[in-house]
Protein backbone atom coordinates (compact mmCIF):
# COMPACT_ATOMS: atom_id res chain seq x y z
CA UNK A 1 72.36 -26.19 -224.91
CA UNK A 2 72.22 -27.59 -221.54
CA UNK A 3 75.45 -29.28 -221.07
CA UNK A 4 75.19 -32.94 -219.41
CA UNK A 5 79.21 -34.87 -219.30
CA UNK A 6 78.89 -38.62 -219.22
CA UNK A 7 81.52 -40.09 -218.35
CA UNK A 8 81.69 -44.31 -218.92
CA UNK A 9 83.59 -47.09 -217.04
CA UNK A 10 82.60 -50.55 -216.26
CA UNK A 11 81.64 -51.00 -212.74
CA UNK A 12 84.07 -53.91 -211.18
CA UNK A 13 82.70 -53.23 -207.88
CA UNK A 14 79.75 -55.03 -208.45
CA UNK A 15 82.26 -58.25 -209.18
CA UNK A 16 83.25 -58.35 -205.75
CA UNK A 17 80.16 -58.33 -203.93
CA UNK A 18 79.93 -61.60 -202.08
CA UNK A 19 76.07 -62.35 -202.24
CA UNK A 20 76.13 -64.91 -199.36
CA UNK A 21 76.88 -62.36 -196.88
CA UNK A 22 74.88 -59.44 -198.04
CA UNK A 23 71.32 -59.56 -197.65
CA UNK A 24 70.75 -56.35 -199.65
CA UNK A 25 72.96 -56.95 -202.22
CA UNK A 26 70.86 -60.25 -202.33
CA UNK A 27 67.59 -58.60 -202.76
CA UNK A 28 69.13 -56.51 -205.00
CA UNK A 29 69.29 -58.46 -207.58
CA UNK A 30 66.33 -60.30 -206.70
CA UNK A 31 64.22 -57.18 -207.27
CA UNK A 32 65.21 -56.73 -210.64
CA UNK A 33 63.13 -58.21 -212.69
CA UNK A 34 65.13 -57.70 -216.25
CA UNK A 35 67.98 -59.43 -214.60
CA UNK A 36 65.82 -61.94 -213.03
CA UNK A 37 64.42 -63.01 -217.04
CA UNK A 38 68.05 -63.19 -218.18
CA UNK A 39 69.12 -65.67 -215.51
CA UNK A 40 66.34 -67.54 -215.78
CA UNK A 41 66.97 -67.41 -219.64
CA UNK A 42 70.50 -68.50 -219.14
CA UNK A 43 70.03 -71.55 -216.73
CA UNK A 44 67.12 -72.71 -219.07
CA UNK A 45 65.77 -74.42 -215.90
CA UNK A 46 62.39 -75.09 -215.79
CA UNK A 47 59.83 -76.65 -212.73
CA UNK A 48 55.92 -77.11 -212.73
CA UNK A 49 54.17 -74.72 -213.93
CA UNK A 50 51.31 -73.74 -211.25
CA UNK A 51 49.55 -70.60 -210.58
CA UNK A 52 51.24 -68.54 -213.53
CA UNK A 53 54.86 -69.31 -212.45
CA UNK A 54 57.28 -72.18 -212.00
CA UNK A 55 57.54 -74.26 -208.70
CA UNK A 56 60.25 -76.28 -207.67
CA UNK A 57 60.24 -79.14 -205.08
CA UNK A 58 63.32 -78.98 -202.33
CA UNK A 59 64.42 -82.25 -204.51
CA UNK A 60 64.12 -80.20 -207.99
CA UNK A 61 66.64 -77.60 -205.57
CA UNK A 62 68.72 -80.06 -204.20
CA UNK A 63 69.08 -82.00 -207.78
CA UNK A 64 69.75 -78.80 -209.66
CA UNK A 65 72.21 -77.29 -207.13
CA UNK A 66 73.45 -81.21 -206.52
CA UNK A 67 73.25 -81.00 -202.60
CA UNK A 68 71.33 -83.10 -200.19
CA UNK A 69 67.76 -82.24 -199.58
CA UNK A 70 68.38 -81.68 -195.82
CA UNK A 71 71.13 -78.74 -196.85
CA UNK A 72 68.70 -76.79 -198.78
CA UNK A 73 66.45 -77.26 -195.75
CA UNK A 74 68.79 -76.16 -193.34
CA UNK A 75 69.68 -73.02 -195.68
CA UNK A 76 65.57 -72.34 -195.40
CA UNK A 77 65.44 -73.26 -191.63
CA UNK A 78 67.99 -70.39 -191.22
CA UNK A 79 66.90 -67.64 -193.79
CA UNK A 80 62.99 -68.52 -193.53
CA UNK A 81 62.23 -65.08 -193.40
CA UNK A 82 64.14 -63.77 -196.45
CA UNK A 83 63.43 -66.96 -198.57
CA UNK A 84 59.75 -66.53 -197.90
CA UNK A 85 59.85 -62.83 -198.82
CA UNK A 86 61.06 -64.12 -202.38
CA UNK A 87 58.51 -66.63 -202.86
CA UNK A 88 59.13 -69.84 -200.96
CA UNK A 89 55.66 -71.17 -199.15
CA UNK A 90 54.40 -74.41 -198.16
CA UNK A 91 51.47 -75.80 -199.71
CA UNK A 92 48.31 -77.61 -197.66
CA UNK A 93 44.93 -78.15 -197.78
CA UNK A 94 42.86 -77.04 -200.87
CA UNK A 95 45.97 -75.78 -202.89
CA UNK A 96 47.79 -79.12 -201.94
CA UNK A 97 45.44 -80.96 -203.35
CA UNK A 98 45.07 -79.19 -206.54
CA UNK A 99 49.08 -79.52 -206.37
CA UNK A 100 48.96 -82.85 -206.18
CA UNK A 101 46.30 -83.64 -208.85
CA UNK A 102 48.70 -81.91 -211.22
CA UNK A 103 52.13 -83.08 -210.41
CA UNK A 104 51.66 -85.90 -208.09
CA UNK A 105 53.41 -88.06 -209.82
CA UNK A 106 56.80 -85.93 -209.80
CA UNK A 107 56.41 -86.04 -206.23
CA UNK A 108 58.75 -88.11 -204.34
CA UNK A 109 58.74 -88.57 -200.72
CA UNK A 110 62.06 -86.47 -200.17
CA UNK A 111 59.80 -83.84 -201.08
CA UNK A 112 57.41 -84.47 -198.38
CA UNK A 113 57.22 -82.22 -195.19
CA UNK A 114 56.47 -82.91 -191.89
CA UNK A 115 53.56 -80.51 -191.00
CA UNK A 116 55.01 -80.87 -187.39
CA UNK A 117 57.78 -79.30 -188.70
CA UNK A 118 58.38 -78.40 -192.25
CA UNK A 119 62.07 -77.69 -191.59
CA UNK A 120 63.45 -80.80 -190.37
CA UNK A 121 64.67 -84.07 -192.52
CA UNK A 122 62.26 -86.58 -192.88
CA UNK A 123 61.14 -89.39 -190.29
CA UNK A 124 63.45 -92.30 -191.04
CA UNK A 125 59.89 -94.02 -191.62
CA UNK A 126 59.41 -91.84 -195.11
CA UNK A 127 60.85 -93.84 -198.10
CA UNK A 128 61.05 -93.29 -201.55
CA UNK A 129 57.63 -95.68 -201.46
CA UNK A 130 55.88 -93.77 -199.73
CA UNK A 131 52.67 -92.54 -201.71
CA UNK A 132 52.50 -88.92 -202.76
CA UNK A 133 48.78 -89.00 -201.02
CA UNK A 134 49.66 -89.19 -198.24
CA UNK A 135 52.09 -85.94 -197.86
CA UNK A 136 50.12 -83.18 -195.54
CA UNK A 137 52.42 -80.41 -196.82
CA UNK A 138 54.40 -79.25 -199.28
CA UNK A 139 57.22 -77.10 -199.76
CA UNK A 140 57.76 -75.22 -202.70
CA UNK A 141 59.80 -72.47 -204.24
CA UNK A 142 59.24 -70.01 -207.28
CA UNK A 143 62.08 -68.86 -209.45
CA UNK A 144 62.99 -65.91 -207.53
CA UNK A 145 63.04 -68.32 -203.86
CA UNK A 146 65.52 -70.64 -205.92
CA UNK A 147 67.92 -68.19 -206.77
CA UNK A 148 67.63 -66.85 -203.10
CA UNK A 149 68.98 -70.31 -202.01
CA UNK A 150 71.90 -70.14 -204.91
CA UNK A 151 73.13 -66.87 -203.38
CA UNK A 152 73.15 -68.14 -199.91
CA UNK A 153 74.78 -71.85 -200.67
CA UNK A 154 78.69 -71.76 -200.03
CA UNK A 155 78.77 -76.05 -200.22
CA UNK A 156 77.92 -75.85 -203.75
CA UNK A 157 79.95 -75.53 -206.78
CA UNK A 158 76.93 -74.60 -209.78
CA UNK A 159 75.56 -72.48 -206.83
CA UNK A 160 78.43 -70.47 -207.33
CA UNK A 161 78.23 -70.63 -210.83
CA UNK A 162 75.01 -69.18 -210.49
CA UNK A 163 76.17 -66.49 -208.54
CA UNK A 164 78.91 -65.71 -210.55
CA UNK A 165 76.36 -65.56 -213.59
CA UNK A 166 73.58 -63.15 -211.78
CA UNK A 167 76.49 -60.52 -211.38
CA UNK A 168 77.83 -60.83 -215.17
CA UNK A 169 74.06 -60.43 -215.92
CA UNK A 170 73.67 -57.23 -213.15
CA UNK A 171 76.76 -55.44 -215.10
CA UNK A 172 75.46 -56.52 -218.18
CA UNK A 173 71.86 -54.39 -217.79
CA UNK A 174 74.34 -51.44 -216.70
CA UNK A 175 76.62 -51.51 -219.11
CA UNK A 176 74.00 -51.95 -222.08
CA UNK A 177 71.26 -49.53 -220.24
CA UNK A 178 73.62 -46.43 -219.68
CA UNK A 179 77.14 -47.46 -221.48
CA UNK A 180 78.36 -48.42 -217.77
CA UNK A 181 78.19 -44.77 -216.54
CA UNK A 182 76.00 -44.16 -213.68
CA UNK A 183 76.65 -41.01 -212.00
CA UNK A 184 73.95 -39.47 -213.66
CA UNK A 185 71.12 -42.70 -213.02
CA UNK A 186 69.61 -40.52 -211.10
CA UNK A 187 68.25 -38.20 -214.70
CA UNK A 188 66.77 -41.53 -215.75
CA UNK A 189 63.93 -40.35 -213.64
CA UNK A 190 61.03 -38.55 -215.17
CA UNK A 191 60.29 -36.97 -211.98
CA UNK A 192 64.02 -35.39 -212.25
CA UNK A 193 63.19 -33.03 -215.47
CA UNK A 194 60.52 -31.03 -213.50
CA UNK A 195 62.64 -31.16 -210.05
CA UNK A 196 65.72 -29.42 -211.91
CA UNK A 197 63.71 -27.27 -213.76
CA UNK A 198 61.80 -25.80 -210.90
CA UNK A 199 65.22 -25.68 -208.80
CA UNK A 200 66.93 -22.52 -210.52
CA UNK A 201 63.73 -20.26 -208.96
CA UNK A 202 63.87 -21.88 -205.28
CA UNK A 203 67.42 -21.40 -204.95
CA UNK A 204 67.06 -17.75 -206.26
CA UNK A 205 64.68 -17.04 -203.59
CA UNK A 206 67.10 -18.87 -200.92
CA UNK A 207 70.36 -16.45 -202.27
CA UNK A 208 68.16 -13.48 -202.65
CA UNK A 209 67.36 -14.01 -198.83
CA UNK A 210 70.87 -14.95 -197.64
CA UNK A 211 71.74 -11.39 -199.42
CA UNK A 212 68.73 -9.27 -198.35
CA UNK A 213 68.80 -10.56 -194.62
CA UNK A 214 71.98 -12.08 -193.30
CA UNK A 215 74.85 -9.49 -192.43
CA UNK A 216 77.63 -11.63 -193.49
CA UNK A 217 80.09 -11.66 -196.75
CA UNK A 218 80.07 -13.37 -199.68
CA UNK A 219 81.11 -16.69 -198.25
CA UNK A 220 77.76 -17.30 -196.77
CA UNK A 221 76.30 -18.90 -199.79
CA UNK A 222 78.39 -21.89 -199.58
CA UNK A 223 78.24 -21.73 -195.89
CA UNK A 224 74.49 -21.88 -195.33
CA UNK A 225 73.75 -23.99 -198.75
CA UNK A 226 75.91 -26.90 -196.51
CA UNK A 227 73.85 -26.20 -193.91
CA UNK A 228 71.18 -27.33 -195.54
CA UNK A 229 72.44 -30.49 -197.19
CA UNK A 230 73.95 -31.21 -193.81
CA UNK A 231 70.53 -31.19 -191.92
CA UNK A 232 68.62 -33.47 -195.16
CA UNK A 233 71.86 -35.82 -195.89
CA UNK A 234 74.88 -35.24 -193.28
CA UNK A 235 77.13 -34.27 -196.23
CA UNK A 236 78.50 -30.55 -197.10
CA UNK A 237 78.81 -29.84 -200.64
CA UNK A 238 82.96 -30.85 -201.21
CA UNK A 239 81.91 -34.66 -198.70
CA UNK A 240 79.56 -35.22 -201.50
CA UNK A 241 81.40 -34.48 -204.19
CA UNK A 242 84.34 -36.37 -203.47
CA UNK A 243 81.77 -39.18 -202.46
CA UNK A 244 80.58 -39.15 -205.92
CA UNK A 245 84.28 -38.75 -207.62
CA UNK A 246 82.54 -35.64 -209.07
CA UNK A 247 84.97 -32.83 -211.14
CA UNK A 248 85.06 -29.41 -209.92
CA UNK A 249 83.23 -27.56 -212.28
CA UNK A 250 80.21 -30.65 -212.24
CA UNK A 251 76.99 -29.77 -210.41
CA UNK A 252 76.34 -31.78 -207.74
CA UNK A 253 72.73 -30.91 -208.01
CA UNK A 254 72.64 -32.77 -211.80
CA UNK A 255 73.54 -35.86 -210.04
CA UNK A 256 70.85 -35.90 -207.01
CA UNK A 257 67.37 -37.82 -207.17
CA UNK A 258 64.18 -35.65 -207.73
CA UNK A 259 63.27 -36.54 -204.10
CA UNK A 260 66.20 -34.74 -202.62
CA UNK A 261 65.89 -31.89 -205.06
CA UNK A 262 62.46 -31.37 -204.24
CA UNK A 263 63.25 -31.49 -200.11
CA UNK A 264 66.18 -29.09 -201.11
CA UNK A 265 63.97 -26.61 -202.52
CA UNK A 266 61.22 -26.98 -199.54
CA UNK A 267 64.23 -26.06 -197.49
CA UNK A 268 65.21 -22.81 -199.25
CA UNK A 269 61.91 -21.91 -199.91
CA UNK A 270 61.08 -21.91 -196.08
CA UNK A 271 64.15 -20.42 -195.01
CA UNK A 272 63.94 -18.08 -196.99
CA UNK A 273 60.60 -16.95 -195.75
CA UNK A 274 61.84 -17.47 -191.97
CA UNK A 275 64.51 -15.37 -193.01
CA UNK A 276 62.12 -12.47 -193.88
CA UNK A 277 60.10 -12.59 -190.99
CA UNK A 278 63.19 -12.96 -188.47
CA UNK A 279 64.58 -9.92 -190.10
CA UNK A 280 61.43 -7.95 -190.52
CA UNK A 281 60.88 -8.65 -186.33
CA UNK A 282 64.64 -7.31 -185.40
CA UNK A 283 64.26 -4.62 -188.01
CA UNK A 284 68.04 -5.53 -189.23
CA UNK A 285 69.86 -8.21 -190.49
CA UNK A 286 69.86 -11.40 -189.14
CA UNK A 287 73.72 -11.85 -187.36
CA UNK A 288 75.38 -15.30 -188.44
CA UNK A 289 74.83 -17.16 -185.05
CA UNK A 290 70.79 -16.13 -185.69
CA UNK A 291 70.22 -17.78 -188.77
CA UNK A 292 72.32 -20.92 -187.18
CA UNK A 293 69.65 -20.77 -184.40
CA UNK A 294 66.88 -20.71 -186.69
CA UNK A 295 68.07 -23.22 -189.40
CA UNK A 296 68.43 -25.34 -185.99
CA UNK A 297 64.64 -24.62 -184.96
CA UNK A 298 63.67 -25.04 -188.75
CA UNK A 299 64.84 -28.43 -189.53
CA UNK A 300 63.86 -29.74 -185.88
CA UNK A 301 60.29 -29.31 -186.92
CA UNK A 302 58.44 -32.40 -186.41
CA UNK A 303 56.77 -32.59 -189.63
CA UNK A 304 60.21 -32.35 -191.76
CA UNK A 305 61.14 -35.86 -189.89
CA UNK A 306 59.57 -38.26 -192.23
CA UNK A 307 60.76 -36.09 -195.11
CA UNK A 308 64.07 -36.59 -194.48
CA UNK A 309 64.13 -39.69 -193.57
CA UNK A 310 62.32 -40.97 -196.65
CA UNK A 311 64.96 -38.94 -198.74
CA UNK A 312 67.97 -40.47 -196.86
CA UNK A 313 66.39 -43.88 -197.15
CA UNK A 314 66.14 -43.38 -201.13
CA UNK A 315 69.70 -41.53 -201.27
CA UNK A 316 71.18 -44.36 -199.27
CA UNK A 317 69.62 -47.10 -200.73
CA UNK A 318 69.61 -46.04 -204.61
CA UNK A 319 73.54 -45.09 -204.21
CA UNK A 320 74.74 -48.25 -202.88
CA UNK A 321 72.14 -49.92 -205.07
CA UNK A 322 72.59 -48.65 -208.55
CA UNK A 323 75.73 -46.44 -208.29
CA UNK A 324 77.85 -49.06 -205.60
CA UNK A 325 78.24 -45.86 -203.35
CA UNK A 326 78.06 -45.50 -199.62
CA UNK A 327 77.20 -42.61 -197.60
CA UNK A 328 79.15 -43.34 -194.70
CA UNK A 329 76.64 -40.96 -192.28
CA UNK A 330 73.54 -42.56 -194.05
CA UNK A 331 74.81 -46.57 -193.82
CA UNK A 332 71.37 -47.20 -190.93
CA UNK A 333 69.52 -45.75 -194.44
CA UNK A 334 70.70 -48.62 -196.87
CA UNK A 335 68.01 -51.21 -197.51
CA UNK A 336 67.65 -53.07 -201.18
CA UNK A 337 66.22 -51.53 -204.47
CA UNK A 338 62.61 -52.19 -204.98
CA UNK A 339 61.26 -53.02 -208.28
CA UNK A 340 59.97 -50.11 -208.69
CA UNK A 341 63.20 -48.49 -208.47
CA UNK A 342 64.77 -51.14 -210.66
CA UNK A 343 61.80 -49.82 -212.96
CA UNK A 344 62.03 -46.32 -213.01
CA UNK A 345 66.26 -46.18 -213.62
CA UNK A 346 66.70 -49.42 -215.89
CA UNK A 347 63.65 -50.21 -216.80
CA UNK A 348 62.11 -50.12 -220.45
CA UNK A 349 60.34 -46.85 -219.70
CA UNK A 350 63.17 -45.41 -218.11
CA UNK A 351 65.35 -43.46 -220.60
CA UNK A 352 68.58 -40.76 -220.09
CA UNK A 353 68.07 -36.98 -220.10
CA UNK A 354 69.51 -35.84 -223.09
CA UNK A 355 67.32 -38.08 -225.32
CA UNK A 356 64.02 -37.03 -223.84
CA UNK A 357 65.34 -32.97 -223.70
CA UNK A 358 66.20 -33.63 -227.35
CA UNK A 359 63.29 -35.18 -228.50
CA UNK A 360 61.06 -32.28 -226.97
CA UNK A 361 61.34 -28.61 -228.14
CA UNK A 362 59.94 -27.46 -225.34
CA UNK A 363 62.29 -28.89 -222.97
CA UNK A 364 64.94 -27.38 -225.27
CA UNK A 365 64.04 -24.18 -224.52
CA UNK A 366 63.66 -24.51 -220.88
CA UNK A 367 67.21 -25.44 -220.72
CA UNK A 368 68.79 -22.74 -222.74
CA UNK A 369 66.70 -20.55 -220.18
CA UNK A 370 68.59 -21.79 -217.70
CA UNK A 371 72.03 -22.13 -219.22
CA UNK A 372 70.99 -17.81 -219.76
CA UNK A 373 70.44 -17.17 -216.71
C-alpha cells in the first residue's frame, strides 16, 4: 500500500507568536471559526444579542478588559481598518433606533459617540445622565471585533489572558485534528487525492521528454525538475526540503497543496510539448543552454503570471499559517488563512489521507498502481 509517514510533535512555535504585533497571525486566528467557538466558550462572555450575533458596547469592552473607554477607542482610532474588517461598525439611523428600542436601557452615555467624530472621548458635557435618546451613533463590536481589540491591548492584564488562551485553543484544534503533525495538512485536502493521482502521468511525459530531446546525462532530471519549482516557488528541490525538515527518502511532492501540484504538472506538460516541437524544428536534440532559453521564454508567458502568483500566495500563506513555516523568497506572498482554508484543512469535513484511501477500494487500488509503477 501507498506508504504515508506521520510524524507527531507539538507545535511550540505557535506559543511564541506575539499577536499584538502580527497582523496575520491576528487574523489568523480570527478566521478560524472552530477556535473562535472555543474561546468564546471559554470566556462565557456574553453581550446583546442583535441581528443573529452578540454586540458589545465600547463600555461592555472596556468593563470586560477593565480599561478606560477612551483606551479601547484609541486602540480602534489606530487599527480602524482591521477592527472593522472583523466586525466593529457604528450604528445610526434606522438600525440605531431599532438598537435602541431593544437595549436602550443598557446604554450609558460612555457608550455614546460623537457622530462628528466617533473616535474621540466624549464632550465633557456627556454625563452618565445623559438620556440614551439622545445618542446619534453608536459603536458596536461583534465577538470576533472584541477579540481583535484583546490581541492588540498591551495595558491590559485579562487581555493577555485572553491572548494567552486563543493560542492554547489554536494548538489545541492541531493537536486534536492531526495528533500535532502537520507536514502532511496539505492531504487534508480533497482536491489533493486527484492532484497526486494525476501527477505520476504528467511527470512521465516531462522525463520521457527530458530523455527523448535534451542531449545531456542523467543529471538533468534533477536539474530541470528545479527549474521548474524555481520559476513557480523560488525553491530547488533540497531549499524545500530542508525548509520543510523533510527526510531524504520523503517526497516532497506528498507534502505540496493540490494547487501547486496541479501548476507543476501544467508546467511539465507544456514543456514537454515545447520540448518536442523545439527538437522536431532543429532536427536534434535540444543542447542544455536551449532548453534554459526556452524554460526562460515559457514561464515569462503572460498568462502563467496570475498562476503563479495565486500558488505562491496559497504556498506562502497556508505554510506560515497552518504549518508555522516561512518561505524566505515568498515572505511579499504571506497574508492570513481565510475561513475557507481554516475549513478545508481543520474543518469538520476535512479529514487525513489514509482514512479516506482506506475507506475507498477504489482509491486502494489507484495507489498500489502507483506504488507498481
Amino acid at each position: 500500500m501507498f506508504k504515508f509517514i506521520i510524524i507527531i510533535f507539538i507545535n511550540f512555535d505557535i506559543m511564541m507568536k506575539d499577536l499584538t504585533k502580527s497582523a496575520i497571525d491576528r487574523q489568523n486566528i480570527l478566521n478560524n471559526s472552530k477556535a473562535i467557538e472555543l474561546i468564546q466558550n471559554k470566556t462565557g462572555l456574553r453581550g446583546l444579542f442583535y441581528k443573529d450575533e452578540f454586540k458589545f458596547t465600547t463600555k461592555m469592552v472596556a468593563d470586560f478588559y477593565d480599561v478606560d473607554t477612551r483606551t479601547i477607542k484609541r486602540y480602534v482610532d489606530k487599527y480602524e481598518e482591521e477592527i472593522i474588517h472583523n466586525g466593529y461598525c457604528v450604528l445610526k439611523g434606522q438600525k440605531l433606533k431599532e438598537f435602541k428600542e431593544m437595549f436602550g436601557h443598557l446604554i450609558s452615555a460612555n457608550d455614546d459617540v460623537s457622530q462628528r467624530d466617533m473616535n474621540v472621548p466624549l464632550s465633557k458635557k456627556a454625563t452618565e445622565n445623559q438620556s440614551y435618546k439622545k445618542i446619534k451613533a453608536l459603536a458596536v463590536f461583534n465577538y470576533r471585533a472584541v477579540l481583535n481589540i484583546g490581541m492588540l491591548l498591551t495595558e491590559s492584564e485579562k487581555a493577555k489572558q485572553v491572548r494567552s488562551l486563543m493560542l492554547d485553543i489554536v494548538i489545541d484544534i492541531i493537536n486534536k485534528k492531526i495528533g500535532g503533525s502537520t507536514k502532511y495538512i496539505n492531504q487534508r485536502d480533497e482536491e489533493f487525492l486527484l492532484a497526486i493521482t494525476r501527477e505520476p502521468e504528467y511527470r512521465k511525459e516531462f522525463t520521457s521528454a527530458l530523455n527523448n530531446y535534451l542531449d545531456m546525462g542523467f543529471v538533468k532530471y534533477s536539474i530541470y525538475t528545479d527549474a521548474i519549482y524555481n520559476a513557480i516557488f523560488k525553491e530547488n528541490a533540497k531549499e524545500y526540503k530542508t525548509i520543510l525538515k523533510l527526510e531524504a527518502k520523503e517526497s516532497l511532492r506528498n507534502t505540496m497543496y493540490s494547487e501547486v501540484l496541479k501548476l507543476i504538472a501544467s508546467f511539465e506538460i507544456g514543456l514537454a510539448d515545447e520540448m518536442r516541437e523545439k527538437s522536431e524544428e532543429l532536427k536534434r536534440k535540444l543542447k542544455p543552454s536551449e532548453l534554459n532559453l526556452l524554460i526562460n521564454n515559457f514561464a515569462n508567458k503572460r498568462f502563467w503570471i496570475p498562476q503563479i502568483e495565486d500558488a505562491r500566495a496559497k504556498m506562502a500563506t497556508r505554510d506560515y499559517g497552518l504549518r508555522n513555516i516561512v518561505h524566505e523568497r515568498l515572505e511579499n506572498y504571506i497574508g492570513s488563512l481565510s475561513k475557507e482554508d481554516h475549513n478545508k484543512f481543520l474543518g469538520e469535513k476535512s479529514d487525513d489521507l489514509i482514512s479516506r484511501v482506506l475507506d475507498n477500494p477504489q482509491l486502494i487500488d489507484v495507489f498500489k498502481r502507483l506504488k507498481d509503477r
